[in-house]
PDB file of N, CA and C in Angstrom:
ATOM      1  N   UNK A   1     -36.074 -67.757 -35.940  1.00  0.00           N
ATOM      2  CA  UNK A   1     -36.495 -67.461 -34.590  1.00  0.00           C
ATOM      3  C   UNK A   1     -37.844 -68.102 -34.287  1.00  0.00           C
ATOM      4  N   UNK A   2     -38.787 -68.255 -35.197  1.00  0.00           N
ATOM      5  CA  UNK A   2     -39.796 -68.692 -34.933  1.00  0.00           C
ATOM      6  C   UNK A   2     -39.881 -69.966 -35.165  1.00  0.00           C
ATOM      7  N   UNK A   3     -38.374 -70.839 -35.141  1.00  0.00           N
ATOM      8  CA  UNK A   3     -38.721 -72.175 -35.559  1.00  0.00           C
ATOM      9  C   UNK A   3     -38.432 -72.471 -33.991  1.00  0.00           C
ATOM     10  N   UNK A   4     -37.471 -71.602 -33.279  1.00  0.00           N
ATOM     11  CA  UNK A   4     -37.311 -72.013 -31.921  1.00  0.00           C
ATOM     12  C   UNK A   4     -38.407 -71.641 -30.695  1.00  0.00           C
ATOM     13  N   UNK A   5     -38.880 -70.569 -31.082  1.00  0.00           N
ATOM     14  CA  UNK A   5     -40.145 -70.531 -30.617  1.00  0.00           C
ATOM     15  C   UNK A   5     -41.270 -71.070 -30.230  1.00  0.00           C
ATOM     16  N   UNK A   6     -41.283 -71.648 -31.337  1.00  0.00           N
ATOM     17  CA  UNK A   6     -42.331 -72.948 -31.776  1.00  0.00           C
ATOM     18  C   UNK A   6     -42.418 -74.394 -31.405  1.00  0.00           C
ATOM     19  N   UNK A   7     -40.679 -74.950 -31.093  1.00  0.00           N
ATOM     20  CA  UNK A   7     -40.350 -76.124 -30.696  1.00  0.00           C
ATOM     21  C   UNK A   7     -40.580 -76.020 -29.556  1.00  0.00           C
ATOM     22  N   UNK A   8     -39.969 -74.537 -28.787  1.00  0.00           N
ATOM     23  CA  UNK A   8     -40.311 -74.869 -27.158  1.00  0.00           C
ATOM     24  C   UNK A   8     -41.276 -74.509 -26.254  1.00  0.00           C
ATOM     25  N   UNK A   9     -42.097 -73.422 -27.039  1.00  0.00           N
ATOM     26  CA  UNK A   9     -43.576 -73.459 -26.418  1.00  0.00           C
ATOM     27  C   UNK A   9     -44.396 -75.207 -26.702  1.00  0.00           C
ATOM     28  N   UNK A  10     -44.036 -75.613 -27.781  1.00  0.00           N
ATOM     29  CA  UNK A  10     -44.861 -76.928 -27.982  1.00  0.00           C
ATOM     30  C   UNK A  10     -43.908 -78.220 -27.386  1.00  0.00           C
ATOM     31  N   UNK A  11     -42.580 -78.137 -27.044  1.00  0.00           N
ATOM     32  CA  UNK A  11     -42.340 -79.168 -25.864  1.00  0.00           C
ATOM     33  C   UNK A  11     -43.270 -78.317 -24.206  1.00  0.00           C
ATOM     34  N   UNK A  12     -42.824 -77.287 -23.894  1.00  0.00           N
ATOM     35  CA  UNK A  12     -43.188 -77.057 -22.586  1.00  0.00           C
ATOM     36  C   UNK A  12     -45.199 -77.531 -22.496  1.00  0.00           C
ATOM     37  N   UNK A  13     -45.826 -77.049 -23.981  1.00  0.00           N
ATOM     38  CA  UNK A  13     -46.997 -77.093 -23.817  1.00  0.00           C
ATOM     39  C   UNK A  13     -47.499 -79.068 -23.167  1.00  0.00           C
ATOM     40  N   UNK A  14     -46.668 -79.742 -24.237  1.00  0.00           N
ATOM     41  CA  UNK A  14     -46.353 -81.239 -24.191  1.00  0.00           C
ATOM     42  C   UNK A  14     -46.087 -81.578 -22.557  1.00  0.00           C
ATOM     43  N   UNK A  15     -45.701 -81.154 -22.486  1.00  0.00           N
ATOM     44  CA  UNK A  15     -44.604 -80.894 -20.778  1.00  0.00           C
ATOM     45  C   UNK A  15     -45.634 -81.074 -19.854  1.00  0.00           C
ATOM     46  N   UNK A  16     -46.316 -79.985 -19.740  1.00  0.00           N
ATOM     47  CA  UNK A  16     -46.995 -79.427 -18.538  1.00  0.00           C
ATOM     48  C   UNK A  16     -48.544 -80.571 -18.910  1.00  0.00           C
ATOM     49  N   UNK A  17     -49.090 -81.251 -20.304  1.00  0.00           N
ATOM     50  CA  UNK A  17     -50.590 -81.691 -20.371  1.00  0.00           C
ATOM     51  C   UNK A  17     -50.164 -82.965 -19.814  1.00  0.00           C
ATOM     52  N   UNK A  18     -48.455 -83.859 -20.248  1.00  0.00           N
ATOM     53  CA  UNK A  18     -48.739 -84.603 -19.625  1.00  0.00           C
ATOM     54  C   UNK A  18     -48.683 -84.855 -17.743  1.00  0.00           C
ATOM     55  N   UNK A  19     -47.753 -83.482 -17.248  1.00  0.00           N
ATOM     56  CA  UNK A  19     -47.691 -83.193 -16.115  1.00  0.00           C
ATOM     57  C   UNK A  19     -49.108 -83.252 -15.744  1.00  0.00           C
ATOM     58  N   UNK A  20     -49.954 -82.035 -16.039  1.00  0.00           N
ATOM     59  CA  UNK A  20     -50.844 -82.026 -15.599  1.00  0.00           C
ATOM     60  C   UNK A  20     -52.078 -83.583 -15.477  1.00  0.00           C
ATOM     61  N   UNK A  21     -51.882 -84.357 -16.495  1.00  0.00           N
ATOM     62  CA  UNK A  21     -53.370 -85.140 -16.926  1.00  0.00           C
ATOM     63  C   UNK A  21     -52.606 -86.738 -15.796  1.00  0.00           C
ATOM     64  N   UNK A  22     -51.502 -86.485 -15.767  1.00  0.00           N
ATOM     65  CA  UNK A  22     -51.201 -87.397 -14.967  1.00  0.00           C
ATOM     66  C   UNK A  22     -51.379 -87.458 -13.410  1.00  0.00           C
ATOM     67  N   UNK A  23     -50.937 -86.042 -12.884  1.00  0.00           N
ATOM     68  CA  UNK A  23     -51.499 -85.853 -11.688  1.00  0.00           C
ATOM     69  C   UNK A  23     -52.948 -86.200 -11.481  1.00  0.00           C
ATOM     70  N   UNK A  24     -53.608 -85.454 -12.547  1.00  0.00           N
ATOM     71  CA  UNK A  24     -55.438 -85.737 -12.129  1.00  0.00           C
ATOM     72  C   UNK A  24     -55.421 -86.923 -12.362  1.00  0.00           C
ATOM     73  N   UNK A  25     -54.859 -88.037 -13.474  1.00  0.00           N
ATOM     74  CA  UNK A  25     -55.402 -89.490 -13.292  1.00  0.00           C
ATOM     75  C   UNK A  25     -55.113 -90.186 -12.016  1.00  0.00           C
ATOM     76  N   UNK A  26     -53.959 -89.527 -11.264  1.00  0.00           N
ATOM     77  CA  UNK A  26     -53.449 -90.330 -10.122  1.00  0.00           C
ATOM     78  C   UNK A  26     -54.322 -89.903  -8.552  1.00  0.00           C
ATOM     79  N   UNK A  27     -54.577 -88.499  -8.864  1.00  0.00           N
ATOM     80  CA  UNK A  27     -55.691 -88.177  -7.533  1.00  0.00           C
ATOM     81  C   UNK A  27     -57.026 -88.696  -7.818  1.00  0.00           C
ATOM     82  N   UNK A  28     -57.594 -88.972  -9.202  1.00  0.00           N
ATOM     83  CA  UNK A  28     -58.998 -89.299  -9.195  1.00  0.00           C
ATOM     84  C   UNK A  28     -59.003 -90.713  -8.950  1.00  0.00           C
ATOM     85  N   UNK A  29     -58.023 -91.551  -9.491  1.00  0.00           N
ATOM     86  CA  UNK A  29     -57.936 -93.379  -9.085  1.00  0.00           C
ATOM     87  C   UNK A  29     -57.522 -93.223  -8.143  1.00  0.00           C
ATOM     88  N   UNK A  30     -56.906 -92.406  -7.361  1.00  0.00           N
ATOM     89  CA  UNK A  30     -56.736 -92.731  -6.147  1.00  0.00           C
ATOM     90  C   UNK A  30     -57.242 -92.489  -4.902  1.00  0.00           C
ATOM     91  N   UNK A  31     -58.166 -91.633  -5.194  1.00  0.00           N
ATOM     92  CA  UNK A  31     -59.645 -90.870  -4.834  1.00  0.00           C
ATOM     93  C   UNK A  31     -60.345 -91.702  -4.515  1.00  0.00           C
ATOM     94  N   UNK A  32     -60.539 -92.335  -5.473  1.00  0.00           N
ATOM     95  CA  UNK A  32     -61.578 -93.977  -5.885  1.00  0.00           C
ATOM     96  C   UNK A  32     -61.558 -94.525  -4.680  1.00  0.00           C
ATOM     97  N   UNK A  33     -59.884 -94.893  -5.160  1.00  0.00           N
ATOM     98  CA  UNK A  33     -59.951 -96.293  -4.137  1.00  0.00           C
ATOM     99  C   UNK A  33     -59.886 -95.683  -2.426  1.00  0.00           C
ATOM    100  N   UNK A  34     -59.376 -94.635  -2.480  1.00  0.00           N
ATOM    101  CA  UNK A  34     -59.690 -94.079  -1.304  1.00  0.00           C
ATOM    102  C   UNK A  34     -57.752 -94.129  -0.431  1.00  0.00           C
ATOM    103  N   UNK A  35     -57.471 -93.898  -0.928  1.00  0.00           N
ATOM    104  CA  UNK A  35     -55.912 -93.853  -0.385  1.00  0.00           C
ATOM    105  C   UNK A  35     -56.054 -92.125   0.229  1.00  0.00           C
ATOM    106  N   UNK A  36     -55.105 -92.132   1.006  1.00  0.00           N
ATOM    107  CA  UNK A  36     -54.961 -90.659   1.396  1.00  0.00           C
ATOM    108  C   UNK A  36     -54.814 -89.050   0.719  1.00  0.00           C
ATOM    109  N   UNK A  37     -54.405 -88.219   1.012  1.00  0.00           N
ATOM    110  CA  UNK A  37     -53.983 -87.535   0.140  1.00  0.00           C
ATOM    111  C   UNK A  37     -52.477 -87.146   0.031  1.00  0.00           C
ATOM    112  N   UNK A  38     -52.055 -87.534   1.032  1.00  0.00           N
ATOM    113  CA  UNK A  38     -50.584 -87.283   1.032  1.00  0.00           C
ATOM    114  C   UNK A  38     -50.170 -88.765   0.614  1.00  0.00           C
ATOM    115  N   UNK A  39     -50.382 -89.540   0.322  1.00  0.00           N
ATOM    116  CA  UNK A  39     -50.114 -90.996  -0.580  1.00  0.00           C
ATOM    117  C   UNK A  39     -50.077 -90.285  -2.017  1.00  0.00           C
ATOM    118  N   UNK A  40     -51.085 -90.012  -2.233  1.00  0.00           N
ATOM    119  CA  UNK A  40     -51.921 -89.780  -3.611  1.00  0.00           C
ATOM    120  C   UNK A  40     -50.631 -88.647  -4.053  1.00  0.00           C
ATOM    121  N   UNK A  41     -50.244 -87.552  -3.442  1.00  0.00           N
ATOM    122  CA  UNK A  41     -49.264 -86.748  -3.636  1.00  0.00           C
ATOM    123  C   UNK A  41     -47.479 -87.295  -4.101  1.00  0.00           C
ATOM    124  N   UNK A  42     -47.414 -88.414  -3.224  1.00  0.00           N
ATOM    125  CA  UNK A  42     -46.445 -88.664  -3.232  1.00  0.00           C
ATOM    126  C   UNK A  42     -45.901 -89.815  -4.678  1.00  0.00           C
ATOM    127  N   UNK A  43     -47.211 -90.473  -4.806  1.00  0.00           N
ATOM    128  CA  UNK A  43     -47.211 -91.144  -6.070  1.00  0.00           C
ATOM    129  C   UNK A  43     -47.048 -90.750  -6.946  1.00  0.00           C
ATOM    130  N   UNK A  44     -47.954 -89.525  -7.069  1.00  0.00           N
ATOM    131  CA  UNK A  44     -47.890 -88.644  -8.553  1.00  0.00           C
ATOM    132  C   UNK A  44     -46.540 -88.101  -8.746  1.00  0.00           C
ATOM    133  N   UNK A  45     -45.863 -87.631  -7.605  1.00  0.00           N
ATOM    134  CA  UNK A  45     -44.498 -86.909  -7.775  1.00  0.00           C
ATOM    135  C   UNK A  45     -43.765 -87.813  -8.382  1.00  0.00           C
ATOM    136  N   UNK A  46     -43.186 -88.864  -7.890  1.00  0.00           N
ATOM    137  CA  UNK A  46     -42.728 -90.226  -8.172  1.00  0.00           C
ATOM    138  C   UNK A  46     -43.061 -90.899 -10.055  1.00  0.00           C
ATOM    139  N   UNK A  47     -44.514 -90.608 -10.253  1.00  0.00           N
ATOM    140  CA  UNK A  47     -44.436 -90.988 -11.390  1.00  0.00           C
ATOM    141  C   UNK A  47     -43.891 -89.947 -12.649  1.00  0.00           C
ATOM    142  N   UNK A  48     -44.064 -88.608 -11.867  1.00  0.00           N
ATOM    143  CA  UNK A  48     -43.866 -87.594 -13.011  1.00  0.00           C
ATOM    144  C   UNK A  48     -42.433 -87.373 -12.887  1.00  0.00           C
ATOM    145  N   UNK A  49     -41.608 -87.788 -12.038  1.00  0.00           N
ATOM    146  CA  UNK A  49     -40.195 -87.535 -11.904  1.00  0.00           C
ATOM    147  C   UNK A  49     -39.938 -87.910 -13.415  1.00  0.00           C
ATOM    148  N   UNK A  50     -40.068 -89.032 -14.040  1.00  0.00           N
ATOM    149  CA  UNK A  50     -39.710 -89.390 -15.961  1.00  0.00           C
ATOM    150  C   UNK A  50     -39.340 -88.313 -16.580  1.00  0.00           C
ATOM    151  N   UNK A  51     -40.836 -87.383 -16.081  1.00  0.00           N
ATOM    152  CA  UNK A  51     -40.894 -86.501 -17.657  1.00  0.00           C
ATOM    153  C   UNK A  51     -40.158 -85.110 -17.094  1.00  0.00           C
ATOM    154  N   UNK A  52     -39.530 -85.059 -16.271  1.00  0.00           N
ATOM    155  CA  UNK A  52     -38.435 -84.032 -15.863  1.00  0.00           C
ATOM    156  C   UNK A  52     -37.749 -83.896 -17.667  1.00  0.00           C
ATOM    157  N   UNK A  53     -36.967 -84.684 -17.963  1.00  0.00           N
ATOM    158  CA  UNK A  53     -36.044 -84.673 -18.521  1.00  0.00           C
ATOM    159  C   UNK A  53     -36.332 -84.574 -20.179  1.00  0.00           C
ATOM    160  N   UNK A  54     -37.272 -84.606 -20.658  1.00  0.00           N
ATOM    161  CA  UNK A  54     -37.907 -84.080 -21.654  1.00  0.00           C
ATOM    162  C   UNK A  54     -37.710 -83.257 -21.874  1.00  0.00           C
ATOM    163  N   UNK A  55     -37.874 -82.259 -21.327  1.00  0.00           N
ATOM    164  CA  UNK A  55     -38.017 -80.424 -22.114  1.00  0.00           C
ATOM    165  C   UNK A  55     -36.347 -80.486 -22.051  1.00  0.00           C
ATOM    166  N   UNK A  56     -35.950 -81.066 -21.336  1.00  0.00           N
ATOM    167  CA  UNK A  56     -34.170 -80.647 -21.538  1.00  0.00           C
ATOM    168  C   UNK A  56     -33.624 -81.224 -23.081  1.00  0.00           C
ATOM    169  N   UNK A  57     -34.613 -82.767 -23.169  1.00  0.00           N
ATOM    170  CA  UNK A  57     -34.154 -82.987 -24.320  1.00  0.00           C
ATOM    171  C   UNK A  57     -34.413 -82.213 -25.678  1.00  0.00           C
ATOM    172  N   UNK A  58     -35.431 -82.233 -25.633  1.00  0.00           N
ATOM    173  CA  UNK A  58     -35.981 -81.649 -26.748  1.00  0.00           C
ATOM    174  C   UNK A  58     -35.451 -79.646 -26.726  1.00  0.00           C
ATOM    175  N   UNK A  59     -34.622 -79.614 -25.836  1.00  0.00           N
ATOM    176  CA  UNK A  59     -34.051 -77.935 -25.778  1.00  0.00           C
ATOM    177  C   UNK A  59     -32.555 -78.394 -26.620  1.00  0.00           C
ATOM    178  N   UNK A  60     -31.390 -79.444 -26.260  1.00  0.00           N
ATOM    179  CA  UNK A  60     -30.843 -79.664 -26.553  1.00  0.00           C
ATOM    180  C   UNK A  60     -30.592 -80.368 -28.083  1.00  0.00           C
ATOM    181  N   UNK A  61     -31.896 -81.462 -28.854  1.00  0.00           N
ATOM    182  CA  UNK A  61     -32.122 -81.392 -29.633  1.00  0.00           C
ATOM    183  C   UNK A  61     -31.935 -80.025 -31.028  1.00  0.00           C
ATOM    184  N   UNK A  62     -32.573 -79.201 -30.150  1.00  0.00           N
ATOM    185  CA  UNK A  62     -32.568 -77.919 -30.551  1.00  0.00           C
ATOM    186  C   UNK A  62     -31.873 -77.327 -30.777  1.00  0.00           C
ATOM    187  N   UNK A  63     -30.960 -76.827 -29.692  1.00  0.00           N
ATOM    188  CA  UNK A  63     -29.683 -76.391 -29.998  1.00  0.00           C
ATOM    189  C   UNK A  63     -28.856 -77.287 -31.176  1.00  0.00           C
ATOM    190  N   UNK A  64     -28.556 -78.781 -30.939  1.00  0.00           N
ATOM    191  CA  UNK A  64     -27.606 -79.160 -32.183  1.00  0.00           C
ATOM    192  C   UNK A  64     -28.810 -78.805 -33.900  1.00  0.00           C
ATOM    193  N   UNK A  65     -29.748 -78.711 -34.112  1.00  0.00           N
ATOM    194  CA  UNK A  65     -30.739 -78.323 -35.347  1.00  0.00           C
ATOM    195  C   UNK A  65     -30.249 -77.668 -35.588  1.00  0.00           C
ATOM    196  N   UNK A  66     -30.184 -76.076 -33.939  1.00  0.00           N
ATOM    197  CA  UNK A  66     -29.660 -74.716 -34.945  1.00  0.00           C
ATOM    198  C   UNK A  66     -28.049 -74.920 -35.127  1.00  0.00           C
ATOM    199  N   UNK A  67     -27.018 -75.200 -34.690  1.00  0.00           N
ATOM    200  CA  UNK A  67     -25.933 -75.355 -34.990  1.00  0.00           C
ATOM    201  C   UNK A  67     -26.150 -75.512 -36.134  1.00  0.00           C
ATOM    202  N   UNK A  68     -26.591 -77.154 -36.469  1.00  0.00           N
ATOM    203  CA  UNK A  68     -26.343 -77.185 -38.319  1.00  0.00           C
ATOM    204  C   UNK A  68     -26.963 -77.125 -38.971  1.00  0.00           C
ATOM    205  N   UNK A  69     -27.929 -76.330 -38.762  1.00  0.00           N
ATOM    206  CA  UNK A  69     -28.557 -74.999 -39.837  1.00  0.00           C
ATOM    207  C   UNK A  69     -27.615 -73.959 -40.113  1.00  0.00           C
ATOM    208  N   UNK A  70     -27.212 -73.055 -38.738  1.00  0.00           N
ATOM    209  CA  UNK A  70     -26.392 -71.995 -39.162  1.00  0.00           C
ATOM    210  C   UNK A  70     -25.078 -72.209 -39.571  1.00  0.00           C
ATOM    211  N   UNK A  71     -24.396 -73.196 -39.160  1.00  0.00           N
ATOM    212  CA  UNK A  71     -23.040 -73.685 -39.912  1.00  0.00           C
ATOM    213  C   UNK A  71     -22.637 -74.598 -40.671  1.00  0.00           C
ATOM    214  N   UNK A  72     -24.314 -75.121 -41.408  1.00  0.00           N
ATOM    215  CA  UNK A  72     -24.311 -76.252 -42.278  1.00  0.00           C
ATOM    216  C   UNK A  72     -23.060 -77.220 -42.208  1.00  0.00           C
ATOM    217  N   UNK A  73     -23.087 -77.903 -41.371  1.00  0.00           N
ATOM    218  CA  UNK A  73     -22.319 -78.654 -40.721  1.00  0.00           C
ATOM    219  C   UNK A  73     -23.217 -79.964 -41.091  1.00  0.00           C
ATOM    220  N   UNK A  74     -23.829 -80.212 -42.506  1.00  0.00           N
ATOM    221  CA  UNK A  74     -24.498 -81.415 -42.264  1.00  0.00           C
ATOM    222  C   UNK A  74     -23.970 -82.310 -43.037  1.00  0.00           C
ATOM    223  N   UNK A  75     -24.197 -83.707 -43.348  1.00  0.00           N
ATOM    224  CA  UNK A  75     -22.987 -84.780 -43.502  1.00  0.00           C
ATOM    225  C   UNK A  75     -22.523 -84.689 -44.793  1.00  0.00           C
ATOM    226  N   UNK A  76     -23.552 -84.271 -46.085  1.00  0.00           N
ATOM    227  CA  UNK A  76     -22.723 -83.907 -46.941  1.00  0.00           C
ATOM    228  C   UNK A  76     -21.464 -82.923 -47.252  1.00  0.00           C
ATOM    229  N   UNK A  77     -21.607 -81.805 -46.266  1.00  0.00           N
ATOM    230  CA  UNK A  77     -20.684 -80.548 -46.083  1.00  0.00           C
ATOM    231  C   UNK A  77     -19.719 -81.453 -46.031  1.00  0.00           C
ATOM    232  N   UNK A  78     -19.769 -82.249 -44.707  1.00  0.00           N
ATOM    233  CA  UNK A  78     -18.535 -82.515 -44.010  1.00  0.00           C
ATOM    234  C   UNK A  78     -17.717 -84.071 -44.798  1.00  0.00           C
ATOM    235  N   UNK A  79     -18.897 -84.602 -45.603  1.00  0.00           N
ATOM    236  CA  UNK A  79     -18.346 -85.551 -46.393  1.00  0.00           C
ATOM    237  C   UNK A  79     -17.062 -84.881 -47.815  1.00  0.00           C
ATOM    238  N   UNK A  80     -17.507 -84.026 -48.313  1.00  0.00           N
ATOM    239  CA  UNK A  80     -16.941 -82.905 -49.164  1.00  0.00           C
ATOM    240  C   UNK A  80     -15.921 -82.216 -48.647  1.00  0.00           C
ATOM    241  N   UNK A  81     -15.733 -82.032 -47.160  1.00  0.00           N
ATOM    242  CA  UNK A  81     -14.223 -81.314 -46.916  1.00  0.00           C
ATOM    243  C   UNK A  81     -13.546 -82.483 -46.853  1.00  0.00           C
ATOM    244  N   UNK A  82     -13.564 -84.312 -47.041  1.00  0.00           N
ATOM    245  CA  UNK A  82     -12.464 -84.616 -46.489  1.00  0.00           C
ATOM    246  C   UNK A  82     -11.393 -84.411 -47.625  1.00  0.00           C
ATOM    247  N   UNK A  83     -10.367 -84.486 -47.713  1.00  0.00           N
ATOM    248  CA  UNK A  83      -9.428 -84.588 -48.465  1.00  0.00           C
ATOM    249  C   UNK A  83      -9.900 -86.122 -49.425  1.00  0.00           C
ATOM    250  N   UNK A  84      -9.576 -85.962 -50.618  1.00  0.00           N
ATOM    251  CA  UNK A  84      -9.270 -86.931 -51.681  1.00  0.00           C
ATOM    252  C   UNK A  84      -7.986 -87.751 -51.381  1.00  0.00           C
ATOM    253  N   UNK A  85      -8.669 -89.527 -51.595  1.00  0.00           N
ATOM    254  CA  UNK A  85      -7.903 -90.100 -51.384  1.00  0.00           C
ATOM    255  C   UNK A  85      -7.431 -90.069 -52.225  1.00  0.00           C
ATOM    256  N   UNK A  86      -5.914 -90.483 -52.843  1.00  0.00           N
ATOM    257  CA  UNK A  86      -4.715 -91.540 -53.638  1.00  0.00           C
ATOM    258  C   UNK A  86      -5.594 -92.497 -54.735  1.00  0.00           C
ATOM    259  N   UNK A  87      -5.452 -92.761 -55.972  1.00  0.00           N
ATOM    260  CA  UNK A  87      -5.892 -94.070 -56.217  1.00  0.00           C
ATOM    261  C   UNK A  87      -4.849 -94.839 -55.792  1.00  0.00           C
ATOM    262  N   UNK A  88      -5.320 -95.988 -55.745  1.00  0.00           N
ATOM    263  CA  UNK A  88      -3.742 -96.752 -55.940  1.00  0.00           C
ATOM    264  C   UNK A  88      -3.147 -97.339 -57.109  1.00  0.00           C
ATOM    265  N   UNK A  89      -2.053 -97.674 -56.928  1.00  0.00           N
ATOM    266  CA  UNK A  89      -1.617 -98.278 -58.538  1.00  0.00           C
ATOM    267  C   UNK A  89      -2.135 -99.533 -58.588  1.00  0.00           C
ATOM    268  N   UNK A  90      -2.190-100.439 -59.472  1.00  0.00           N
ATOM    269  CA  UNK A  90      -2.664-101.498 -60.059  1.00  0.00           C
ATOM    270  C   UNK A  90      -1.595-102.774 -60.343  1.00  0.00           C
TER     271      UNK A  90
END
């Protein structure tokens, strides 16, 4: 429980610094140069649209980890159920 805990407070934490540090780089350069503020708004939205899809990954990541943790479903398991081939004759 605390391994899932852990992954997704530290994607969301990941999430939100680069959400956040990106917005402020885009209002303070754009501050600068002096663009509007509803420019400045609309850019930042636009650039942070990317990192939407992050926390989904790294949730889904997640989910297949715990799958094959709890049903050790990992390639040796599944190399070991196949059936034995035949030799062949010679």
């Amino acid at each position: 429980m605390g391994h899932v805990l852990g992954t997704a407070s530290l994607s969301t934490l990941i999430f939100f610094a680069i959400f956040i540090g990106t917005g402020l780089m885009i209002g303070i350069v754009g501050g600068m140069i002096g663009l509007p503020a509803r420019l400045i708004g609309s850019i930042s939205r636009i650039v942070v649209v990317p990192l939407f899809p992050l926390f989904s990954i790294a949730v889904t990541l997640l989910y297949y980890d715990l799958r094959v943790r709890s049903e050790g479903a990992d390639v040796a398991a599944m190399i070991d159920a196949l059936p034995a081939t035949p030799a062949e004759p010679a």
